[in-house]
C-alpha atoms as a PDB file:
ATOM      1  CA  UNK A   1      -5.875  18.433  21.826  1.00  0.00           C
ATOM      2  CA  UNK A   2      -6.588  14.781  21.221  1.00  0.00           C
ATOM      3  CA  UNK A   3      -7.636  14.074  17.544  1.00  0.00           C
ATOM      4  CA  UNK A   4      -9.614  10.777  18.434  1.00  0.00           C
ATOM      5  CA  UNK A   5     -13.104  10.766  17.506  1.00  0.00           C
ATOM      6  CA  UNK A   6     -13.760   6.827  17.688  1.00  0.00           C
ATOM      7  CA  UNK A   7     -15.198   7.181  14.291  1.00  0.00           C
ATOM      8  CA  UNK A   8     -14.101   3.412  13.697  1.00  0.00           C
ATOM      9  CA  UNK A   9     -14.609   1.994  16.828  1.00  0.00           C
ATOM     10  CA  UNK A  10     -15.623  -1.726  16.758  1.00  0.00           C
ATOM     11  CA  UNK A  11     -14.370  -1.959  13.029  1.00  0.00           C
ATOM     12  CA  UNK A  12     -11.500  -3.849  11.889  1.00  0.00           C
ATOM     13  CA  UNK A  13      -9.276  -2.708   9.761  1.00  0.00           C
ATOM     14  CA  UNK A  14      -6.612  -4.773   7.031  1.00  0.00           C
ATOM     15  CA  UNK A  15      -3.486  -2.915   6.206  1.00  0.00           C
ATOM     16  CA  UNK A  16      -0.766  -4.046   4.120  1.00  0.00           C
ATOM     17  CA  UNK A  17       2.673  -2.852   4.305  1.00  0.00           C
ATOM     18  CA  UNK A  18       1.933  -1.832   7.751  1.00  0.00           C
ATOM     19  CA  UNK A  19       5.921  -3.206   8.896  1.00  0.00           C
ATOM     20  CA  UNK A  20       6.983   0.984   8.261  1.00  0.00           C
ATOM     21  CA  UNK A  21       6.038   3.888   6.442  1.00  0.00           C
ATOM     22  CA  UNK A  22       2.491   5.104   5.905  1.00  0.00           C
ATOM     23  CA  UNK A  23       1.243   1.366   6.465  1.00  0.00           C
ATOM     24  CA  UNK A  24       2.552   2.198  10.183  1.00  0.00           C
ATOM     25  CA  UNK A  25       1.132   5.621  10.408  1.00  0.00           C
ATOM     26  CA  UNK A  26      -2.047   4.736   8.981  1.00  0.00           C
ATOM     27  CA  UNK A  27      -2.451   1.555  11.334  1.00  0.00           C
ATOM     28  CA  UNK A  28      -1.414   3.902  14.456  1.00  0.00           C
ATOM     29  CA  UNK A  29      -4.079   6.285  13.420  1.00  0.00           C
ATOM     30  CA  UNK A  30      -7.015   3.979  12.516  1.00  0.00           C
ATOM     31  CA  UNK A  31      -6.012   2.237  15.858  1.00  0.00           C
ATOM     32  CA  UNK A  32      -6.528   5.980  17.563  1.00  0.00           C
ATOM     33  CA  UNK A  33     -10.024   5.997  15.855  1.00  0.00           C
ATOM     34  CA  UNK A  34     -10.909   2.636  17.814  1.00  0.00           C
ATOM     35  CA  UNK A  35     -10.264  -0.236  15.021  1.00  0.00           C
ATOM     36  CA  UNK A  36      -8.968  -3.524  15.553  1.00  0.00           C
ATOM     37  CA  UNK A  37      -6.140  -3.586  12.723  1.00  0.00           C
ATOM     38  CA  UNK A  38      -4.679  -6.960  10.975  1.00  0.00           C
ATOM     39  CA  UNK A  39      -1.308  -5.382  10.076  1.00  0.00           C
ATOM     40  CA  UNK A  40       0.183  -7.196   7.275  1.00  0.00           C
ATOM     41  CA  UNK A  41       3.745  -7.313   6.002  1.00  0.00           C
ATOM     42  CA  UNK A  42       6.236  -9.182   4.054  1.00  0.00           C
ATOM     43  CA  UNK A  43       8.462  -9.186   7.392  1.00  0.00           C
ATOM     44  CA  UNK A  44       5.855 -10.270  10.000  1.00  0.00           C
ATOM     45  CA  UNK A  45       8.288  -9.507  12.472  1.00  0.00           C
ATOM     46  CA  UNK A  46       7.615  -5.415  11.568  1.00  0.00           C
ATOM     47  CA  UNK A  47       3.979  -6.284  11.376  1.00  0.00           C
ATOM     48  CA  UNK A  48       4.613  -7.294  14.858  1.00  0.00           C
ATOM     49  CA  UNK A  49       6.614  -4.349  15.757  1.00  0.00           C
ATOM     50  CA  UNK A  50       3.622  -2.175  14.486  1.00  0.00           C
ATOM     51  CA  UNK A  51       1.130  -3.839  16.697  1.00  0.00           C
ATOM     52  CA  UNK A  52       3.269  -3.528  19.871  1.00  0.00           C
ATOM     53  CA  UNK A  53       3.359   0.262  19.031  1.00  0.00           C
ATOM     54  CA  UNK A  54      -1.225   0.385  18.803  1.00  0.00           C
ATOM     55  CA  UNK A  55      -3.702   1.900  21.067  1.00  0.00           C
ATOM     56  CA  UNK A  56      -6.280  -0.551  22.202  1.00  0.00           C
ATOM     57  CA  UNK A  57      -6.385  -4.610  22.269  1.00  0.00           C
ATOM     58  CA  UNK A  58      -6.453  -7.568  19.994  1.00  0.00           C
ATOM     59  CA  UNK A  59      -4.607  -6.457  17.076  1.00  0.00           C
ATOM     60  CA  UNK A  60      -2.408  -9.265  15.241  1.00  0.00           C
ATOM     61  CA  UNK A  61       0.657  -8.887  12.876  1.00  0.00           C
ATOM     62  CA  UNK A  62       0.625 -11.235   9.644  1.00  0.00           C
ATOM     63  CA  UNK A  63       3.667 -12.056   7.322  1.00  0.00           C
ATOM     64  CA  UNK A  64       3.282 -13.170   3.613  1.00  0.00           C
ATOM     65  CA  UNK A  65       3.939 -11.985   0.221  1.00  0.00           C
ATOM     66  CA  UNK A  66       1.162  -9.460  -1.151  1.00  0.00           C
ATOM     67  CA  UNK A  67       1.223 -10.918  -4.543  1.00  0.00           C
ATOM     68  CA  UNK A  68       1.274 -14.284  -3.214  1.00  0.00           C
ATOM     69  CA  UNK A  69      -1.860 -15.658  -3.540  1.00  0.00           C
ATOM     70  CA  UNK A  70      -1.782 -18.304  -1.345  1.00  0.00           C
ATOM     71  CA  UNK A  71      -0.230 -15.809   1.609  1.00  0.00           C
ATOM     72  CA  UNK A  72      -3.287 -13.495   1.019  1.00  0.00           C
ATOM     73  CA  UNK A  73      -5.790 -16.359   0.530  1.00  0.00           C
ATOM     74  CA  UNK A  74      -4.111 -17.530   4.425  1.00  0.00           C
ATOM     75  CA  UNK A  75      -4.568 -14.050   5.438  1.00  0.00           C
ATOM     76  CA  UNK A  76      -7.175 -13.570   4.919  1.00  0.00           C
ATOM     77  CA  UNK A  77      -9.024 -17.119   5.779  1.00  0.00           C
ATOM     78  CA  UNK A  78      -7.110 -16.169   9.520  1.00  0.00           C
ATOM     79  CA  UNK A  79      -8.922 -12.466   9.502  1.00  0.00           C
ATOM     80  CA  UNK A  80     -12.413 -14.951   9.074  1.00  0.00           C
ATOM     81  CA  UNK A  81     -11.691 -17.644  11.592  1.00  0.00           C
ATOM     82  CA  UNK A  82     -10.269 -14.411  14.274  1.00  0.00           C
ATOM     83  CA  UNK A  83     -12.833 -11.364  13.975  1.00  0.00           C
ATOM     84  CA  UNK A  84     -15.422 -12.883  11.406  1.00  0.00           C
ATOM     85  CA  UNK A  85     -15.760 -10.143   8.920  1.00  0.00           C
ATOM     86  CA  UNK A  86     -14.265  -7.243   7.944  1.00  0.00           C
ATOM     87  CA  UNK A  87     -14.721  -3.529   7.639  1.00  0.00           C
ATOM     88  CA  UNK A  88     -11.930  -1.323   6.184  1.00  0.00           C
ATOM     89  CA  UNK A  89      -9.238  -2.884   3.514  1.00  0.00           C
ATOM     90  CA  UNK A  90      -5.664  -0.745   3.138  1.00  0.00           C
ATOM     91  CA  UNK A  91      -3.557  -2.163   0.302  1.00  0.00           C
ATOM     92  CA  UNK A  92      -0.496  -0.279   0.813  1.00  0.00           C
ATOM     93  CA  UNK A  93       2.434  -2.495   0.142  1.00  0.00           C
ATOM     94  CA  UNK A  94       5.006  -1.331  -2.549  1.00  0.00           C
ATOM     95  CA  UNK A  95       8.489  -0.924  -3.253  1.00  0.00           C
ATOM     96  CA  UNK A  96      10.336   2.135  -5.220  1.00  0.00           C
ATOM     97  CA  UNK A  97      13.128  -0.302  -6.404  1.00  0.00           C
ATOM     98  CA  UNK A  98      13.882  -3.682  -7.460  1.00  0.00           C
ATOM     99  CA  UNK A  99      17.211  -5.595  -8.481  1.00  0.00           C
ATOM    100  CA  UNK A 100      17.709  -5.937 -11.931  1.00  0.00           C
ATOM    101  CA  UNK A 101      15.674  -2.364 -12.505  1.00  0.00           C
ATOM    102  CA  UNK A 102      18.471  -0.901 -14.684  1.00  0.00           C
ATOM    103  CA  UNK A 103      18.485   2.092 -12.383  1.00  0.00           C
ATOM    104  CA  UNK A 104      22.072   1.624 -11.223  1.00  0.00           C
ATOM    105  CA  UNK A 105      23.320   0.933 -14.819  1.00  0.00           C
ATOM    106  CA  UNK A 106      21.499   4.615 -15.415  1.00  0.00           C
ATOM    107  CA  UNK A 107      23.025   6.458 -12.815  1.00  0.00           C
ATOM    108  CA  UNK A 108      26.415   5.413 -14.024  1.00  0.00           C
ATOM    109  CA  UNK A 109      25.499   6.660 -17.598  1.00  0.00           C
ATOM    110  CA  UNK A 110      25.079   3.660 -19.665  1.00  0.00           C
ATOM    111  CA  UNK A 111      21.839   4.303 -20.910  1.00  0.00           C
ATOM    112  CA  UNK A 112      18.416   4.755 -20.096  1.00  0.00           C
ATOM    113  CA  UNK A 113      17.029   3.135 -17.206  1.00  0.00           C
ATOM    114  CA  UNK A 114      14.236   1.732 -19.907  1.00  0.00           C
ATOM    115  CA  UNK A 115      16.873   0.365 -21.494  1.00  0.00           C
ATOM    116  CA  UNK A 116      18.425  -1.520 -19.276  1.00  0.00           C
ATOM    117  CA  UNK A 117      15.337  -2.396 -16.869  1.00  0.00           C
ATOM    118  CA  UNK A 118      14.724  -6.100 -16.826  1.00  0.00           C
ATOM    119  CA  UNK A 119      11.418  -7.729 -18.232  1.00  0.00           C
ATOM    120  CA  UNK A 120      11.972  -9.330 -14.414  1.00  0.00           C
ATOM    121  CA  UNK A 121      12.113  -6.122 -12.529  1.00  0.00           C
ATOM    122  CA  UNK A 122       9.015  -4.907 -14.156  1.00  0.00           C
ATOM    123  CA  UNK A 123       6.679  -7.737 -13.855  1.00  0.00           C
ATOM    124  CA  UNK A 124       7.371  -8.008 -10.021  1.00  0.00           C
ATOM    125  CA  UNK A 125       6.545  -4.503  -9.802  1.00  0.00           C
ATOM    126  CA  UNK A 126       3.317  -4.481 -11.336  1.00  0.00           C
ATOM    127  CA  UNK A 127       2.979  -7.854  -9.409  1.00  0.00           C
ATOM    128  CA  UNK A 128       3.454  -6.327  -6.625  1.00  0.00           C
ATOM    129  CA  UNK A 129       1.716  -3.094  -6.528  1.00  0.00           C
ATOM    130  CA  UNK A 130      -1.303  -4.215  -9.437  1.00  0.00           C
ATOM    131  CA  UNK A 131      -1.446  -7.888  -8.232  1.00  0.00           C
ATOM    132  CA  UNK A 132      -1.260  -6.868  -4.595  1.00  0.00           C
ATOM    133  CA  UNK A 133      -4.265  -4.778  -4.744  1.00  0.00           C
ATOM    134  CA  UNK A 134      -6.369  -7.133  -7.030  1.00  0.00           C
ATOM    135  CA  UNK A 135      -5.623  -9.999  -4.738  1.00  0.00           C
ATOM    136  CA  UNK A 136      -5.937  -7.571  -1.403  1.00  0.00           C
ATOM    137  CA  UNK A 137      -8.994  -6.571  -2.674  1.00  0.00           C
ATOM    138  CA  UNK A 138     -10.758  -9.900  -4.062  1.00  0.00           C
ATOM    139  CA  UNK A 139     -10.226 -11.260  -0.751  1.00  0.00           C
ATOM    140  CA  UNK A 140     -11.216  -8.508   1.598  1.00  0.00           C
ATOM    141  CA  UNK A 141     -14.829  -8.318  -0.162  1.00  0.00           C
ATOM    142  CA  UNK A 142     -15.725 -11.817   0.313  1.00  0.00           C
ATOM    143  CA  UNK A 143     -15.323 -10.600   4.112  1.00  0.00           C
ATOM    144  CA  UNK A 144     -17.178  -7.398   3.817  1.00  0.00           C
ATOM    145  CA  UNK A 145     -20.910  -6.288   4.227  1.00  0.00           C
ATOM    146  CA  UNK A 146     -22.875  -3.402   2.872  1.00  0.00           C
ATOM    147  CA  UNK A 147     -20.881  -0.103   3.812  1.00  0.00           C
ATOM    148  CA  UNK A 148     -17.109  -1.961   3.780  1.00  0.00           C
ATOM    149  CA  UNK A 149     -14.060   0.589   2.201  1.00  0.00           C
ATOM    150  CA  UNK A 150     -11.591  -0.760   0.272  1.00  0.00           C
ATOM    151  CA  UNK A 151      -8.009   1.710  -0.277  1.00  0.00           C
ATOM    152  CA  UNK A 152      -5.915   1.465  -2.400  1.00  0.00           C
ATOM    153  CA  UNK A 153      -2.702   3.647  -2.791  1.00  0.00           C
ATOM    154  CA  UNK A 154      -1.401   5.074  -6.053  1.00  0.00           C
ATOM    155  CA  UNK A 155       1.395   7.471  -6.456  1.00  0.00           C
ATOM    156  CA  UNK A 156       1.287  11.189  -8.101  1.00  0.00           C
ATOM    157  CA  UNK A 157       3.362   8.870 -10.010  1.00  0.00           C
ATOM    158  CA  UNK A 158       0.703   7.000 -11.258  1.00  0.00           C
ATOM    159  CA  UNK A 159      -0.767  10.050 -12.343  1.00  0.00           C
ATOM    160  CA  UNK A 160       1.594  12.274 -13.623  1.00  0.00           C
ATOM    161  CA  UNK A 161       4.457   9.380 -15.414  1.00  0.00           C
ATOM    162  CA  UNK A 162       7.125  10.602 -13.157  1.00  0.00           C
ATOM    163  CA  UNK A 163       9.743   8.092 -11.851  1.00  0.00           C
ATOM    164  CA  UNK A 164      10.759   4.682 -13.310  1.00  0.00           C
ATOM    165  CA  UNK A 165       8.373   3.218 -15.950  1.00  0.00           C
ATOM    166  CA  UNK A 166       7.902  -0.115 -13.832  1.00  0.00           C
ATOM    167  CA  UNK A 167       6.498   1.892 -10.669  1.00  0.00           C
ATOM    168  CA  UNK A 168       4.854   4.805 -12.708  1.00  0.00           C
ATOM    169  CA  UNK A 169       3.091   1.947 -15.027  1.00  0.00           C
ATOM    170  CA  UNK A 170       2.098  -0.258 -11.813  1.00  0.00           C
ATOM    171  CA  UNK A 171       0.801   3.034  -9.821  1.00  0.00           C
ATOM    172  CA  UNK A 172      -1.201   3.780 -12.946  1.00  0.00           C
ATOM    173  CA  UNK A 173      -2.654   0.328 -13.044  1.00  0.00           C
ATOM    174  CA  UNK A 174      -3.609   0.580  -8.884  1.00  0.00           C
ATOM    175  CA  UNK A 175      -6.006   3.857 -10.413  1.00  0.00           C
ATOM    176  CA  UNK A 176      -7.119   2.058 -13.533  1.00  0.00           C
ATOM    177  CA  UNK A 177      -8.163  -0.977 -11.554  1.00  0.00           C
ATOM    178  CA  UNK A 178      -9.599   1.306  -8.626  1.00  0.00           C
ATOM    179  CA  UNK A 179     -11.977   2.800 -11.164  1.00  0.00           C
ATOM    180  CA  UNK A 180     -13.125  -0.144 -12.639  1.00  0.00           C
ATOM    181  CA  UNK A 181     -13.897  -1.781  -9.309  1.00  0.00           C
ATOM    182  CA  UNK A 182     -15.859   1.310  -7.701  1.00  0.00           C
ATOM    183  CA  UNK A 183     -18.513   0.657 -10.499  1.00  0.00           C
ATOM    184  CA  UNK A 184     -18.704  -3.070  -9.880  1.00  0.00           C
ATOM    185  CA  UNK A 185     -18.324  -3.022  -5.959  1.00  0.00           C
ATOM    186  CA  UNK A 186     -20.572   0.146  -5.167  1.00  0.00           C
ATOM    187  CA  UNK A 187     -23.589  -1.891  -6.697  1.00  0.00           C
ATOM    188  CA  UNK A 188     -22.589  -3.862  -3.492  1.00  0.00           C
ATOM    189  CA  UNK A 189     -22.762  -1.509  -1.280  1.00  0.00           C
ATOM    190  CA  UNK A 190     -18.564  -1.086  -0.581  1.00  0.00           C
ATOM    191  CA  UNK A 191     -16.580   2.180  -1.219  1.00  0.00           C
ATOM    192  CA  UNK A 192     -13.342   1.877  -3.414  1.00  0.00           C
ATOM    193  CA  UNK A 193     -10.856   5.217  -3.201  1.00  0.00           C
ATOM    194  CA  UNK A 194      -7.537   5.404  -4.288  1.00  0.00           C
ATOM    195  CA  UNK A 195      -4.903   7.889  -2.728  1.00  0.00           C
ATOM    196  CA  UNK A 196      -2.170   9.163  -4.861  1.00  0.00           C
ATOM    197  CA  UNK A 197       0.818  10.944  -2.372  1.00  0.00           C
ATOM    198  CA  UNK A 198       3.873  12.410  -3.948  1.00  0.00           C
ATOM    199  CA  UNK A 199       7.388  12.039  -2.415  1.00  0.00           C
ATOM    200  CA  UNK A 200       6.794  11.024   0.892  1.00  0.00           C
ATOM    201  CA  UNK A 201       9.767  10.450   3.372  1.00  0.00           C
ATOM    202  CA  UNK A 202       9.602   6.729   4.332  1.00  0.00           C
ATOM    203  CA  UNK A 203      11.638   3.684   4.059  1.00  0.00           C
ATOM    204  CA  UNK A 204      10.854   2.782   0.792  1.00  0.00           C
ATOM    205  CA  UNK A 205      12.205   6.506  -0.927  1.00  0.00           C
ATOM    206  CA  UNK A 206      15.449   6.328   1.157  1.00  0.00           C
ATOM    207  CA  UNK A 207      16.876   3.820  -1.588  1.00  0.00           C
ATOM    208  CA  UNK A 208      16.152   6.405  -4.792  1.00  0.00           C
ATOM    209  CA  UNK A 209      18.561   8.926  -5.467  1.00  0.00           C
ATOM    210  CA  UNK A 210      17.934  12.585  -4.538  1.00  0.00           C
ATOM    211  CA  UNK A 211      18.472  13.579  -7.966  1.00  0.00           C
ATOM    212  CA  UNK A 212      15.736  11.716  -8.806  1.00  0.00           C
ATOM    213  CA  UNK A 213      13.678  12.717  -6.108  1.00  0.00           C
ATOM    214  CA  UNK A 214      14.677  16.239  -6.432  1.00  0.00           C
ATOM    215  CA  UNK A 215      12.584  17.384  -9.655  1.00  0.00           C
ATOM    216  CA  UNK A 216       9.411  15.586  -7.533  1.00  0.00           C
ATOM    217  CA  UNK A 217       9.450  17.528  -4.289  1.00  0.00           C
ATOM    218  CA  UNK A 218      10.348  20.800  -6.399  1.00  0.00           C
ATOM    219  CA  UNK A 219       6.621  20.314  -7.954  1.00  0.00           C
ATOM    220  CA  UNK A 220       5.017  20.300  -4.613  1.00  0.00           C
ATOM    221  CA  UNK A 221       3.761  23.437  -2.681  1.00  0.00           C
ATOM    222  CA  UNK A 222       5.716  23.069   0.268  1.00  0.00           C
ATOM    223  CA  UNK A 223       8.852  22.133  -1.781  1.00  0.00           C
ATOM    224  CA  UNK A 224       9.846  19.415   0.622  1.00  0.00           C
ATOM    225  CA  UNK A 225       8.798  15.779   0.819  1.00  0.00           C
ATOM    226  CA  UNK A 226       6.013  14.596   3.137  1.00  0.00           C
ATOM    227  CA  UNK A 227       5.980  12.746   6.365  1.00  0.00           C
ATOM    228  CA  UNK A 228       4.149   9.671   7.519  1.00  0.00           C
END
């Protein structure tokens, strides 16, 4: 039985990170509800390969860096000047791992990852996953009306400390900001929600070690990671 209920049809949707993962599966399934999606990436050319793969017409892939703020400022000037406002902002985007994070060094047994993480390696992941939703976010409300949904995505890592303390600390910043920004933004009429997922099996958790992974998907009901 078909799940579409065309609960978004006529809206547009932004999603960032949309090249894999659940960026893709969330832009396949808002595109099954009827939206138009700008699917975002930092290869446009898997932004593209998402779009190829949507239900419906007059989607459009865009490239750029999320914590880039001239790439988002583009973006989003280009989601303007195509469908004139917008309805529903994802900000997805993320990594697990970074060069310089120390986690290698770890794994061999020469310390603590903390220890050996790189001031470098740390401030591109909060850039990333802190300065990619501030930015995401700043721009999508200057395109959105009264009843407009910004998402952002956290981690159980954000939540619980688990993992690295670059991505738990920038997961934990994606809630802390998501709070603050629900008080400010629903005065406006917009709804700010932030999903936390545990282990999930996408591209981005093939790179970190199952022995990492391991105590994570032992915590969760089904004992096994999720699927996009």
């Amino acid at each position: 039985m078909s799940r579409e209920t065309g609960r978004l049809a006529g809206k547009v949707a932004c999603i960032t990170g949309a090249g894999s993962g659940l960026g893709r599966a969330m832009a396949l399934r808002f595109a099954e509800e009827g939206a138009t999606i700008a699917a975002q990436d930092l290869r446009e050319e898997a932004a593209d390969e998402t779009v190829k793969l949507l239900d419906g017409d007059g989607h459009q892939a865009f490239g750029g860096d999320v914590c880039d703020e001239g790439d988002m400022v583009s973006m989003f000037a280009q989601i303007h000047g195509t469908w004139g406002c917008l309805d529903v902002q994802v900000n997805n985007a993320g990594v697990s791992r970074l060069p310089g994070d120390g986690f290698d060094e770890m794994m061999a047994g020469q310390g603590s990852q903390i220890s050996l993480m790189g001031y470098e390696a740390f401030s591109k992941m909060m850039a990333i996953h802190a300065g990619g939703t501030f930015l995401g976010t700043r721009e999508a409300v200057k395109l959105m009306g009264e009843g407009g949904s910004v998402i952002t995505l956290s981690s159980i890592a954000g939540l619980a400390g688990w993992g690295p303390v670059h991505y738990a600390s920038a997961k934990g910043a994606v809630l802390g900001f998501t709070r603050a920004a629900s008080r400010e933004l629903g005065a406006m009429g917009i709804r700010i929600n932030a999903i936390a997922p545990g282990v999930i099996d996408t591209p981005m958790t093939a790179d970190v070690d199952e022995a990492m992974l391991a105590p994570m998907v032992m915590m969760t009901p089904l004992r096994r990671q999720g699927t996009a």
